[in-house]
PDB file of N, CA and C in Angstrom:
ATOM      1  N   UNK A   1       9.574 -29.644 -16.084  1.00  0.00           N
ATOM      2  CA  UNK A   1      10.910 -29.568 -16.658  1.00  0.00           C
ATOM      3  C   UNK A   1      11.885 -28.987 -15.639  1.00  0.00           C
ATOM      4  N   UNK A   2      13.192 -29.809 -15.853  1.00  0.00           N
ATOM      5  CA  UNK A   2      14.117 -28.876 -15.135  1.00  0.00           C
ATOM      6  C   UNK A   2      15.191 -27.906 -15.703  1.00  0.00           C
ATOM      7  N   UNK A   3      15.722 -27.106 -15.451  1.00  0.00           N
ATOM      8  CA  UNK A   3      17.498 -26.630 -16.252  1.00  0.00           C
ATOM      9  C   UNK A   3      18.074 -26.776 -15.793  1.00  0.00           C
ATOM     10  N   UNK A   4      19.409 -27.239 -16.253  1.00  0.00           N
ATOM     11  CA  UNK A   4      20.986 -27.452 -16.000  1.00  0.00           C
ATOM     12  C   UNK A   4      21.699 -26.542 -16.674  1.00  0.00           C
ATOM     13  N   UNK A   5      22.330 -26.051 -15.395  1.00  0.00           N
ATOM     14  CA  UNK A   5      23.615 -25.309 -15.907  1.00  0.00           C
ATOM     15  C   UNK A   5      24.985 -25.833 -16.507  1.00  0.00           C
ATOM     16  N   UNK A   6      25.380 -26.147 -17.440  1.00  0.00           N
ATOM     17  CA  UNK A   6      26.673 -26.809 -17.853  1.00  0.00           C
ATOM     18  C   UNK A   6      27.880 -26.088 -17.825  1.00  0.00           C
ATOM     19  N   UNK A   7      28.924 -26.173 -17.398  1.00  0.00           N
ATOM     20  CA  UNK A   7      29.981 -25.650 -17.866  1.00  0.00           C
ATOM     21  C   UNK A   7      31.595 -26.190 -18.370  1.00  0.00           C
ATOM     22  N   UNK A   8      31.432 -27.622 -18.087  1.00  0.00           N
ATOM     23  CA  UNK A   8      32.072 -28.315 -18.406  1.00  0.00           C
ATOM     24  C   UNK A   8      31.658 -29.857 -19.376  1.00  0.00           C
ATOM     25  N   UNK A   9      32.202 -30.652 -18.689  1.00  0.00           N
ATOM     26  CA  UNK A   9      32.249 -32.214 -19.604  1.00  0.00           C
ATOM     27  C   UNK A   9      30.657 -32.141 -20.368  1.00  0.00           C
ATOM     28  N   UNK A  10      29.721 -31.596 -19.681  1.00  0.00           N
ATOM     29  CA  UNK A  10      28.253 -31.824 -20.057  1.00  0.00           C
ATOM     30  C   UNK A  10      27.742 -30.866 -21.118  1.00  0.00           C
ATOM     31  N   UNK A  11      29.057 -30.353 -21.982  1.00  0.00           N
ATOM     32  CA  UNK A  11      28.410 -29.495 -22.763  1.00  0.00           C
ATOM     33  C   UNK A  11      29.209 -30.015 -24.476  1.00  0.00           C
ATOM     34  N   UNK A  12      29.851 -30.935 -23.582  1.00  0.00           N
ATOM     35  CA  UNK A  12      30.119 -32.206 -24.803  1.00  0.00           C
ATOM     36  C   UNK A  12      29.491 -32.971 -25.709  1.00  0.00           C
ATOM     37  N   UNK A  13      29.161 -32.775 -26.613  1.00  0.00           N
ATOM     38  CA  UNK A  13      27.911 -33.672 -27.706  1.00  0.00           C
ATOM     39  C   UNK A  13      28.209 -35.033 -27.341  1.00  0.00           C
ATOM     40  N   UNK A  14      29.380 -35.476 -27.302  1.00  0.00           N
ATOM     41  CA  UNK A  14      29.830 -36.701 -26.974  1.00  0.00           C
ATOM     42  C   UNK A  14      29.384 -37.428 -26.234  1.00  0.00           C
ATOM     43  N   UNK A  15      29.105 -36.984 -24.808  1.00  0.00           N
ATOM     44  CA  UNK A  15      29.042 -37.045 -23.310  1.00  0.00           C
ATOM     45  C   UNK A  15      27.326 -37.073 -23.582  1.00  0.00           C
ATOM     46  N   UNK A  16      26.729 -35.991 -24.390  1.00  0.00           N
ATOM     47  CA  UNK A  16      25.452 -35.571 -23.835  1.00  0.00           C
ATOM     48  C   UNK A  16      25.104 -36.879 -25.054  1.00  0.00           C
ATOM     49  N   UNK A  17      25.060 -37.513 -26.092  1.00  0.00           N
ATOM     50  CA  UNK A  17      24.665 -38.589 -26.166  1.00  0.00           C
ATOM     51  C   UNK A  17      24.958 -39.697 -25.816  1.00  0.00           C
ATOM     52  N   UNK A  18      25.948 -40.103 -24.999  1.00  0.00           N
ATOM     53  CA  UNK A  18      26.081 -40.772 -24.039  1.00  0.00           C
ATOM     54  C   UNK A  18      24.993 -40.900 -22.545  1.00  0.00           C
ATOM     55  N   UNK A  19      25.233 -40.015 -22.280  1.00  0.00           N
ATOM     56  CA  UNK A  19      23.689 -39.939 -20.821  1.00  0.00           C
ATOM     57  C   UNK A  19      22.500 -39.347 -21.485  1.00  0.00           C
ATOM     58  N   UNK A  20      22.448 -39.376 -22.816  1.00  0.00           N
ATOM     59  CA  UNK A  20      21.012 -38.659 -22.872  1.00  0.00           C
ATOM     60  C   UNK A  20      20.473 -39.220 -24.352  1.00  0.00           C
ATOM     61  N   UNK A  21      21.660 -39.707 -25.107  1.00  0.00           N
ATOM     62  CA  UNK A  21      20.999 -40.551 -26.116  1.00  0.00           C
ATOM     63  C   UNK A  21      20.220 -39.497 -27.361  1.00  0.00           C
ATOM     64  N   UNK A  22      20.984 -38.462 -27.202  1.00  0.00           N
ATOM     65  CA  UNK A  22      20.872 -37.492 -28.081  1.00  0.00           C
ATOM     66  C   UNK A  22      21.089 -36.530 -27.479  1.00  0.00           C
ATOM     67  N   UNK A  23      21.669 -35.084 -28.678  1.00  0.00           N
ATOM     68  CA  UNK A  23      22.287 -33.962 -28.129  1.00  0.00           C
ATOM     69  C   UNK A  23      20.853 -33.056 -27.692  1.00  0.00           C
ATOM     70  N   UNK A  24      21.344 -31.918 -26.866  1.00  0.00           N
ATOM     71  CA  UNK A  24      20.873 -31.260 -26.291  1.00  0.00           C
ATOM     72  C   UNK A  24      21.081 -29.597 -26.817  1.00  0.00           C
ATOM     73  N   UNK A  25      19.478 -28.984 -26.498  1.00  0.00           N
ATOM     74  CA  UNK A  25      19.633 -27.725 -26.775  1.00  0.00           C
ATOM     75  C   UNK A  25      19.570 -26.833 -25.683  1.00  0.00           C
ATOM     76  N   UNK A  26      20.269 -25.927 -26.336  1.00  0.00           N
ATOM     77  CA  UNK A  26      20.693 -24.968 -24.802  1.00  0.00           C
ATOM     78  C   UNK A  26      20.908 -23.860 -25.483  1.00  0.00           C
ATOM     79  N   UNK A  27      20.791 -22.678 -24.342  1.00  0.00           N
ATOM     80  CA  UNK A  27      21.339 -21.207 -24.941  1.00  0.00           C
ATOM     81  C   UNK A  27      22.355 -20.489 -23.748  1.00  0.00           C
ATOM     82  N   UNK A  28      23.265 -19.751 -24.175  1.00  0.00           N
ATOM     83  CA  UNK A  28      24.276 -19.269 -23.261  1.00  0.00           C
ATOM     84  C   UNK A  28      23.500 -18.735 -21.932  1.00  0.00           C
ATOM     85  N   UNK A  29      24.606 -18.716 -20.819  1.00  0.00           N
ATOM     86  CA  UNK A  29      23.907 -17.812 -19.882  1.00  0.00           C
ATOM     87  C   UNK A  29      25.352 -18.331 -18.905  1.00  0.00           C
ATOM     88  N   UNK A  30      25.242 -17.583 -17.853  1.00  0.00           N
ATOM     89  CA  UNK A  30      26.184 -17.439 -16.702  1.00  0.00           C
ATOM     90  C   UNK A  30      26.097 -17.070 -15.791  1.00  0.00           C
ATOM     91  N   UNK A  31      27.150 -17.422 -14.531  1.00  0.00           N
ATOM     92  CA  UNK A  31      26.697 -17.659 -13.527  1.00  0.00           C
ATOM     93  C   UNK A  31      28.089 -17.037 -12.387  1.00  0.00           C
ATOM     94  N   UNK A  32      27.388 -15.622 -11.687  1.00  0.00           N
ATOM     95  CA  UNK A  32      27.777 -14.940 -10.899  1.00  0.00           C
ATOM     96  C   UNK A  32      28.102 -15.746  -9.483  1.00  0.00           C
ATOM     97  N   UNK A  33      30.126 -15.190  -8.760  1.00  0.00           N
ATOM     98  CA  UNK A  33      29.881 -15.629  -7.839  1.00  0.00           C
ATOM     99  C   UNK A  33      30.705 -17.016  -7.405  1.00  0.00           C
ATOM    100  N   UNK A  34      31.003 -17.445  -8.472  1.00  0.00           N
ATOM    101  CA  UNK A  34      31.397 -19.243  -8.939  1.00  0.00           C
ATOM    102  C   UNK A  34      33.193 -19.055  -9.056  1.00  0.00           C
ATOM    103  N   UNK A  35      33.785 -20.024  -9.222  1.00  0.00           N
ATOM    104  CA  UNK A  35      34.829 -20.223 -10.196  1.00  0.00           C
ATOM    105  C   UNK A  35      35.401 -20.948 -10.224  1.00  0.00           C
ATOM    106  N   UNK A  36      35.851 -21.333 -11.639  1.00  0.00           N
ATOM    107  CA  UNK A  36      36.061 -23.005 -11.765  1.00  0.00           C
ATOM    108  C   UNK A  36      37.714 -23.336 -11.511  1.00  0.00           C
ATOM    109  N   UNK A  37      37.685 -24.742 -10.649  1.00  0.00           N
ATOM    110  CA  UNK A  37      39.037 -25.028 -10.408  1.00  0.00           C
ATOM    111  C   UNK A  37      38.761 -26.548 -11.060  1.00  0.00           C
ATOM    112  N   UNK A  38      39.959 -27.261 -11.333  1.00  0.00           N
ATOM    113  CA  UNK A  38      40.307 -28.543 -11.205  1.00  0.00           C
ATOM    114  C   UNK A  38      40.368 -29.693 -10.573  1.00  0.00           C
ATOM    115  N   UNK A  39      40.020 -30.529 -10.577  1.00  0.00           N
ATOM    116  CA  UNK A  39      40.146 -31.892  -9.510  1.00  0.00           C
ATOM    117  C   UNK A  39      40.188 -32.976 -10.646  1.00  0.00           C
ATOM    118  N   UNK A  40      40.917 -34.096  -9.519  1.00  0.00           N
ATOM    119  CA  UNK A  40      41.741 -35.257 -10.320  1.00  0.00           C
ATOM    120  C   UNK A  40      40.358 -36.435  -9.504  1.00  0.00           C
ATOM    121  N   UNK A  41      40.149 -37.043 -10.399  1.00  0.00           N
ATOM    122  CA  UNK A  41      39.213 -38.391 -10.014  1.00  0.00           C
ATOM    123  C   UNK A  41      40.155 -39.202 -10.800  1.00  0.00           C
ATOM    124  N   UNK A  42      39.717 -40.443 -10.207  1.00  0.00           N
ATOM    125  CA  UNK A  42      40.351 -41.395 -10.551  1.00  0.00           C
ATOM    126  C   UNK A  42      39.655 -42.548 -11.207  1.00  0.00           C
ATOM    127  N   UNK A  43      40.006 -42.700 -12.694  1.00  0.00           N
ATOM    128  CA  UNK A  43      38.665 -43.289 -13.654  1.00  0.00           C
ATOM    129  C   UNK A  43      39.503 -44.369 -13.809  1.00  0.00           C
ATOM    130  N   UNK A  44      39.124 -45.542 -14.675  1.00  0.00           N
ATOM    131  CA  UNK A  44      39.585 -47.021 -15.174  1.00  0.00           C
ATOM    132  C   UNK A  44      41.285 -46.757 -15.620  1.00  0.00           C
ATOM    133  N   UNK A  45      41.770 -45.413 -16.263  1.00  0.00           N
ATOM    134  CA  UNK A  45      42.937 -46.166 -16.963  1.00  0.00           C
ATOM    135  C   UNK A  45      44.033 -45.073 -16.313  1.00  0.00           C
ATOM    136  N   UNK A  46      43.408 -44.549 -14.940  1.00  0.00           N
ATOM    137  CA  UNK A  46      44.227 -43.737 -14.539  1.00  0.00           C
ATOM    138  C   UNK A  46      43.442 -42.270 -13.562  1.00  0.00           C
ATOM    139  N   UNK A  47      44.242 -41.503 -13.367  1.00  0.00           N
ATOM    140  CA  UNK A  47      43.852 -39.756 -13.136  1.00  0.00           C
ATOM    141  C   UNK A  47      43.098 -39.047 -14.105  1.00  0.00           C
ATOM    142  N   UNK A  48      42.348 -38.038 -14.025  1.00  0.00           N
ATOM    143  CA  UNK A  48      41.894 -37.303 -15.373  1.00  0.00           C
ATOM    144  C   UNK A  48      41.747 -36.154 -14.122  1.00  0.00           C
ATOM    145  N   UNK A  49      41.491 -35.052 -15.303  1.00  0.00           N
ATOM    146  CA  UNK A  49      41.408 -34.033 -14.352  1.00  0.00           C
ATOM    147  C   UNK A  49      40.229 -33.339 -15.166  1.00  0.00           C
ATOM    148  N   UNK A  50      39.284 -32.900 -14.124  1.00  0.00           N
ATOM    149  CA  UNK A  50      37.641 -32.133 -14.700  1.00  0.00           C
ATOM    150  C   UNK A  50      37.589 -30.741 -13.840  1.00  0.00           C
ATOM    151  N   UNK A  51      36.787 -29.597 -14.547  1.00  0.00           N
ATOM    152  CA  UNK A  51      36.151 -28.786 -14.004  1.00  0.00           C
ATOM    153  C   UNK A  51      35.145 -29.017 -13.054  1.00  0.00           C
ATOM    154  N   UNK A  52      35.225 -28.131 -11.541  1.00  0.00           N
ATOM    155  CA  UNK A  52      34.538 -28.093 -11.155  1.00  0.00           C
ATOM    156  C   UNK A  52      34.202 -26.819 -10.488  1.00  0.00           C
ATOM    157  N   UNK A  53      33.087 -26.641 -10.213  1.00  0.00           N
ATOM    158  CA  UNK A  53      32.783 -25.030  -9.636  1.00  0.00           C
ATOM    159  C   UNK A  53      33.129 -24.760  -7.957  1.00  0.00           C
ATOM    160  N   UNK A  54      33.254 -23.679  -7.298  1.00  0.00           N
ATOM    161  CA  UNK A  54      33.659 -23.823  -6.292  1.00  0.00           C
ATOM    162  C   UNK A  54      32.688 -22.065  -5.997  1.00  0.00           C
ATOM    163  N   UNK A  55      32.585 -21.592  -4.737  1.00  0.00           N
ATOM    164  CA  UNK A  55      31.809 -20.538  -4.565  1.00  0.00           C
ATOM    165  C   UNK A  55      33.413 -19.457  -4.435  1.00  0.00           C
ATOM    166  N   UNK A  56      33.175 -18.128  -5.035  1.00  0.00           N
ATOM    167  CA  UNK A  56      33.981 -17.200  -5.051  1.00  0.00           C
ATOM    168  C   UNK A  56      34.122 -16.151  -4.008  1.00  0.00           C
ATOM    169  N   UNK A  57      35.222 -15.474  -3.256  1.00  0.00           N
ATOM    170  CA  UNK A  57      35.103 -14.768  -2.596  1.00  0.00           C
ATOM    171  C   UNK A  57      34.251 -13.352  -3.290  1.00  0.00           C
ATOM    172  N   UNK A  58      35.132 -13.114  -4.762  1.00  0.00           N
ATOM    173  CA  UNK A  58      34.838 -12.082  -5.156  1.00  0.00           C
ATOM    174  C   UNK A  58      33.582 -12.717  -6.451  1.00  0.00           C
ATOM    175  N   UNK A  59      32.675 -11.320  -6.046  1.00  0.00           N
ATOM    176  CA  UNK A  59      31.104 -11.968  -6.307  1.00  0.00           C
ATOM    177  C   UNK A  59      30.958 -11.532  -8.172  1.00  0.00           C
ATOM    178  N   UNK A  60      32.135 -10.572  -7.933  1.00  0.00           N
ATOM    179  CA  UNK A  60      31.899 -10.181  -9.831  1.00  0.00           C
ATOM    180  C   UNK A  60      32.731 -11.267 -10.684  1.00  0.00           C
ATOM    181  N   UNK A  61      33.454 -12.801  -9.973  1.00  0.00           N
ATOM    182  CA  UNK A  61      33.518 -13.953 -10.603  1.00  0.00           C
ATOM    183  C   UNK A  61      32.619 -14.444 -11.699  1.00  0.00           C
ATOM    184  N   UNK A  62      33.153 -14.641 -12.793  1.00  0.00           N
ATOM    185  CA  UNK A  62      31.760 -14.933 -13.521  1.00  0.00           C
ATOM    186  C   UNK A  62      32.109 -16.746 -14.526  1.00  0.00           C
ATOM    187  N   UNK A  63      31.311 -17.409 -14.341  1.00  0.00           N
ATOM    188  CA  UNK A  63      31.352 -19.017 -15.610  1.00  0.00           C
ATOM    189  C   UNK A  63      30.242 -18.389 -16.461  1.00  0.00           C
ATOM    190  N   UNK A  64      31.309 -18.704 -17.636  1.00  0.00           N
ATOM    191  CA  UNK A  64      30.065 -18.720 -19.155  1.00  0.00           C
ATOM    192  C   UNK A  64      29.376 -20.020 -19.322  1.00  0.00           C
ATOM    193  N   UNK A  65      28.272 -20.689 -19.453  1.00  0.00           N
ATOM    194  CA  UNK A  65      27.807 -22.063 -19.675  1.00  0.00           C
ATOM    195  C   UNK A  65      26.695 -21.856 -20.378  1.00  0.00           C
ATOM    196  N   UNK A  66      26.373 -22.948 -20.987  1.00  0.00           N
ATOM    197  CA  UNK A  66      24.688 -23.362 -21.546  1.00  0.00           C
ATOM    198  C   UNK A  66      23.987 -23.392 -20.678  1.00  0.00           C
ATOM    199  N   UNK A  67      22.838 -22.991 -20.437  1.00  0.00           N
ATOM    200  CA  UNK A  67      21.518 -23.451 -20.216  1.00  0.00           C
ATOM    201  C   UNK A  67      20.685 -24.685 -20.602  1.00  0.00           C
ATOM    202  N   UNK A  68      20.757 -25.605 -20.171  1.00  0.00           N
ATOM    203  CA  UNK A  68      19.334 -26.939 -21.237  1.00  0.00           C
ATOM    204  C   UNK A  68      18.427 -27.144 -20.122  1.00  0.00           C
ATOM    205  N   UNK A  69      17.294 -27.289 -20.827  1.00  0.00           N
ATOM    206  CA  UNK A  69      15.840 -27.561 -20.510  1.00  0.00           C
ATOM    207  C   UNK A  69      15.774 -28.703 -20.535  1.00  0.00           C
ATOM    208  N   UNK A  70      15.434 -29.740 -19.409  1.00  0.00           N
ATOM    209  CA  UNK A  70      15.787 -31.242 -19.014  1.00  0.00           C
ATOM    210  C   UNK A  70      14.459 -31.729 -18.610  1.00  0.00           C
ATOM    211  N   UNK A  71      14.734 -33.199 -18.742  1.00  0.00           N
ATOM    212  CA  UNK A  71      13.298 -33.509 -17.960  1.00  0.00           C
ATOM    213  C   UNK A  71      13.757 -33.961 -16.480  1.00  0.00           C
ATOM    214  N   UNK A  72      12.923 -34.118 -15.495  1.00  0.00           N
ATOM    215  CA  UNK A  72      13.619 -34.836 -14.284  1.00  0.00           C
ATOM    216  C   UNK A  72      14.575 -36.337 -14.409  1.00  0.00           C
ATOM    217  N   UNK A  73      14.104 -37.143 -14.844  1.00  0.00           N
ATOM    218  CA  UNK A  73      14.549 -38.295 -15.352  1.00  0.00           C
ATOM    219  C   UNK A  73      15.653 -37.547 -16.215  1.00  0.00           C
ATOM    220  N   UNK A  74      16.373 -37.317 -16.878  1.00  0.00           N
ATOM    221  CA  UNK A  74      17.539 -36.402 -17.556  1.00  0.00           C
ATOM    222  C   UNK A  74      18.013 -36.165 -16.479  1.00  0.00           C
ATOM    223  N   UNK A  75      17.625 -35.415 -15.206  1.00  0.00           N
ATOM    224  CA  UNK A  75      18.289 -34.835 -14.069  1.00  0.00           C
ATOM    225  C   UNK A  75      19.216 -35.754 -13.454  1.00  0.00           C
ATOM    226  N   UNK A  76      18.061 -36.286 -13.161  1.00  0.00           N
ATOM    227  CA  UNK A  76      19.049 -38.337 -12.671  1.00  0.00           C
ATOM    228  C   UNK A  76      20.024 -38.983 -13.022  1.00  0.00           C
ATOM    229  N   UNK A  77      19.851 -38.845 -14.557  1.00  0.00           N
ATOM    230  CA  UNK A  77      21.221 -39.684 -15.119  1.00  0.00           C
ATOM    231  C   UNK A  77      22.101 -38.946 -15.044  1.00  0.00           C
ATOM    232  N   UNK A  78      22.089 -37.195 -14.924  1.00  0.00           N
ATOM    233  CA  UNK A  78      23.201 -36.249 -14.509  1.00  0.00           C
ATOM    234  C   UNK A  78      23.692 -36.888 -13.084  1.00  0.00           C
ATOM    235  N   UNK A  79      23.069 -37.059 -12.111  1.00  0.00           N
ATOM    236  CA  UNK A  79      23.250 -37.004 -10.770  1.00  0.00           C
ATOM    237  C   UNK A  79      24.349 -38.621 -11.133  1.00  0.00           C
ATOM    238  N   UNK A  80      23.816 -39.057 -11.927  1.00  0.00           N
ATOM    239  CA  UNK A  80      24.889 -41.029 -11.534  1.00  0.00           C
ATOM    240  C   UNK A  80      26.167 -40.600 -12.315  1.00  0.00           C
ATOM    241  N   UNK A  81      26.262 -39.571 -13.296  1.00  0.00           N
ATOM    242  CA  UNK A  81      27.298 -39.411 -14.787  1.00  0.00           C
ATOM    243  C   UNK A  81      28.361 -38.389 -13.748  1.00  0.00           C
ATOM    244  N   UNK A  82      27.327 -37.461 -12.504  1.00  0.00           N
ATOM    245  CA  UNK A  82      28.673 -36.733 -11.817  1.00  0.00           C
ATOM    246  C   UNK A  82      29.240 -37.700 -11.030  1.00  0.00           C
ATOM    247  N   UNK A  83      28.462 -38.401 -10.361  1.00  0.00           N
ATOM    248  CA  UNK A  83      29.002 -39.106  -8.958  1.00  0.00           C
ATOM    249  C   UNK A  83      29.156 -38.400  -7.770  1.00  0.00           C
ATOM    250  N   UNK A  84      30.390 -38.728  -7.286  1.00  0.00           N
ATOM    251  CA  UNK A  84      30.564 -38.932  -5.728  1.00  0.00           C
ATOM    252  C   UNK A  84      31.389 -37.341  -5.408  1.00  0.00           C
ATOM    253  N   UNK A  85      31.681 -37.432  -6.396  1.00  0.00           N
ATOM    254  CA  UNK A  85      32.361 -35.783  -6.457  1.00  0.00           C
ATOM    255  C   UNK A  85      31.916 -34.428  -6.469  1.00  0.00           C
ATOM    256  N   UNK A  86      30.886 -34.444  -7.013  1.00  0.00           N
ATOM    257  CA  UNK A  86      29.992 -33.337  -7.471  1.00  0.00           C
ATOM    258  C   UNK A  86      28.277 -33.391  -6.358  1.00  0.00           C
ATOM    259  N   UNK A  87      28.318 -32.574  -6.022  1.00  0.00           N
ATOM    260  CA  UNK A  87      26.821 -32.421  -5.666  1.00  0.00           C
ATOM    261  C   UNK A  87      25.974 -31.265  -6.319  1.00  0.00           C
ATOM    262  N   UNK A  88      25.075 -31.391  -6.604  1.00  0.00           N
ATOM    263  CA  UNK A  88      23.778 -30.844  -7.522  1.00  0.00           C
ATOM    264  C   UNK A  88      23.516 -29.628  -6.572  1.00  0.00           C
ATOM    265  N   UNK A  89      23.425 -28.141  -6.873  1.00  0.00           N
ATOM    266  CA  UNK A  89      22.789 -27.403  -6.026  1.00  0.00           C
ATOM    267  C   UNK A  89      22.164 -26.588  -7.279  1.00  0.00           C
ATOM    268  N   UNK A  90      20.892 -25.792  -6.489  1.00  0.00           N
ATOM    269  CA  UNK A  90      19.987 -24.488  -6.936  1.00  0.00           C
ATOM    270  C   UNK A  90      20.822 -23.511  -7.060  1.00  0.00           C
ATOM    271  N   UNK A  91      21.324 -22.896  -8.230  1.00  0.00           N
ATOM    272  CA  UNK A  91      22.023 -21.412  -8.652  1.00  0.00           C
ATOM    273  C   UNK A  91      21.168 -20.520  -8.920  1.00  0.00           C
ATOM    274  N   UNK A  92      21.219 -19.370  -9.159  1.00  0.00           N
ATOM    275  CA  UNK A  92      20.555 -18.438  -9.875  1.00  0.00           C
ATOM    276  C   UNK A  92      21.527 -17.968 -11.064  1.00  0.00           C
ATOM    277  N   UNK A  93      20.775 -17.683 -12.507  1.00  0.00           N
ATOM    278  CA  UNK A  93      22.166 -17.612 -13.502  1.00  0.00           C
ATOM    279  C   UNK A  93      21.828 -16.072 -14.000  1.00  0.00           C
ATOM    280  N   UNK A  94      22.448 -15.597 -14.674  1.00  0.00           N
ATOM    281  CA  UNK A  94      22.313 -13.743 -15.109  1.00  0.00           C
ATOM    282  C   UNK A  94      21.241 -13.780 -15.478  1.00  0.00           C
ATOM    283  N   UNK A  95      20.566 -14.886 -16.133  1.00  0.00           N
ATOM    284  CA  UNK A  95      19.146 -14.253 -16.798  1.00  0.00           C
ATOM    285  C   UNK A  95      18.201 -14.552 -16.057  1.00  0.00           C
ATOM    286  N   UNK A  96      18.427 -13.995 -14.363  1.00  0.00           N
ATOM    287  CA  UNK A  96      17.228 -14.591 -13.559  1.00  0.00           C
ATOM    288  C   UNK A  96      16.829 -15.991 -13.789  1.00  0.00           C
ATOM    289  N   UNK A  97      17.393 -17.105 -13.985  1.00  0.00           N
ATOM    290  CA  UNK A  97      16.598 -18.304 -14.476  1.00  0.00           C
ATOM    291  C   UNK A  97      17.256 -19.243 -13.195  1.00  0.00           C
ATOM    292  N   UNK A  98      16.195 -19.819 -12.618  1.00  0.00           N
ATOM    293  CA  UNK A  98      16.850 -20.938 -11.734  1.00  0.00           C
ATOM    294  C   UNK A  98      17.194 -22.158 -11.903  1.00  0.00           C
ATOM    295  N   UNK A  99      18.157 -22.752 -12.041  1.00  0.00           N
ATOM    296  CA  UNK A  99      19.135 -23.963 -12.433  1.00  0.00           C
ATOM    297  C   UNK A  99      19.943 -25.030 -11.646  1.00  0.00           C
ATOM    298  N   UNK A 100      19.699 -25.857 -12.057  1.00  0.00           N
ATOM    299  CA  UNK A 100      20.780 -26.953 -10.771  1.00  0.00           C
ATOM    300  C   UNK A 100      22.261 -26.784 -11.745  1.00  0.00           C
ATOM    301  N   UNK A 101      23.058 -26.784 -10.903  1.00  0.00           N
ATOM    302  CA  UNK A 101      24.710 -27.188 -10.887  1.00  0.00           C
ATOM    303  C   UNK A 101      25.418 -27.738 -10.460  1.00  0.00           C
ATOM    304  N   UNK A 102      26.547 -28.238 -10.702  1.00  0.00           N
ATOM    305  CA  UNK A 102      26.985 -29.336  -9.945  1.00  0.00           C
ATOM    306  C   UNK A 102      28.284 -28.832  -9.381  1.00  0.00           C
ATOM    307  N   UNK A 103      28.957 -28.783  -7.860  1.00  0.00           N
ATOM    308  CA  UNK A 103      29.746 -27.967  -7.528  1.00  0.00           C
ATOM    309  C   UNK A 103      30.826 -29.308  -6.840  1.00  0.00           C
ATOM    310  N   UNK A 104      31.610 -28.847  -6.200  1.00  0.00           N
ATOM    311  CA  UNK A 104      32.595 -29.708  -5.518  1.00  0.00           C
ATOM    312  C   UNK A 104      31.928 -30.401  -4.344  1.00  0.00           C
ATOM    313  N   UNK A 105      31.646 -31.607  -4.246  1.00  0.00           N
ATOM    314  CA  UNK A 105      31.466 -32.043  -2.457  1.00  0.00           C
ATOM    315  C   UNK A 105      31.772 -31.488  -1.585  1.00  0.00           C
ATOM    316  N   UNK A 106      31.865 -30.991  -0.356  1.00  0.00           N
ATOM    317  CA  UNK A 106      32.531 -31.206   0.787  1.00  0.00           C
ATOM    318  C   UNK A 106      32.339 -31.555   1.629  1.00  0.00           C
TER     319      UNK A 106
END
């Protein structure tokens, strides 16, 4: 199994039966260090603008998010649903638990 850290679009019931074909369980947790800014992608009917994480100077920065327990295959369809924008990294979250997240490219 894997965990994902969510803190945005992916903590959407909407979204999560969309890439996952049913909702998902998760429990709070957060993540030291981070902080979320904005970016504009450019989807079918225009601009939208999404959260994304970025690394913080100041380390007592904190994102509130879910936790979910994924399978690898789950991981995957995360990796095609972020795209080109987002890359997947290893966090560590407050409750000692290690998690992929998805942060800004660069």
């Amino acid at each position: 199994m894997e965990y994902l850290f969510a803190y945005g679009t992916l903590k959407d019931k909407n979204i999560q039966e969309t890439i996952f074909g049913r909702l998902l369980k998760g429990t709070p947790d957060s993540l030291h260090g981070y902080a979320i800014q904005k970016i504009s992608i450019e989807e079918e009917f225009g601009m939208e603008e999404y959260p994304i994480i970025v690394p913080s100077d100041d380390a007592s920065t904190v994102i509130e998010g879910i936790l979910y327990e994924i399978s690898a295959f789950d991981l995957e369809k995360v990796d095609t649903y972020e795209g080109r924008h987002y890359k997947r990294i290893e966090v560590t979250l407050q409750s000692n638990t290690k998690a992929w997240a998805y942060v800004i490219t660069t």
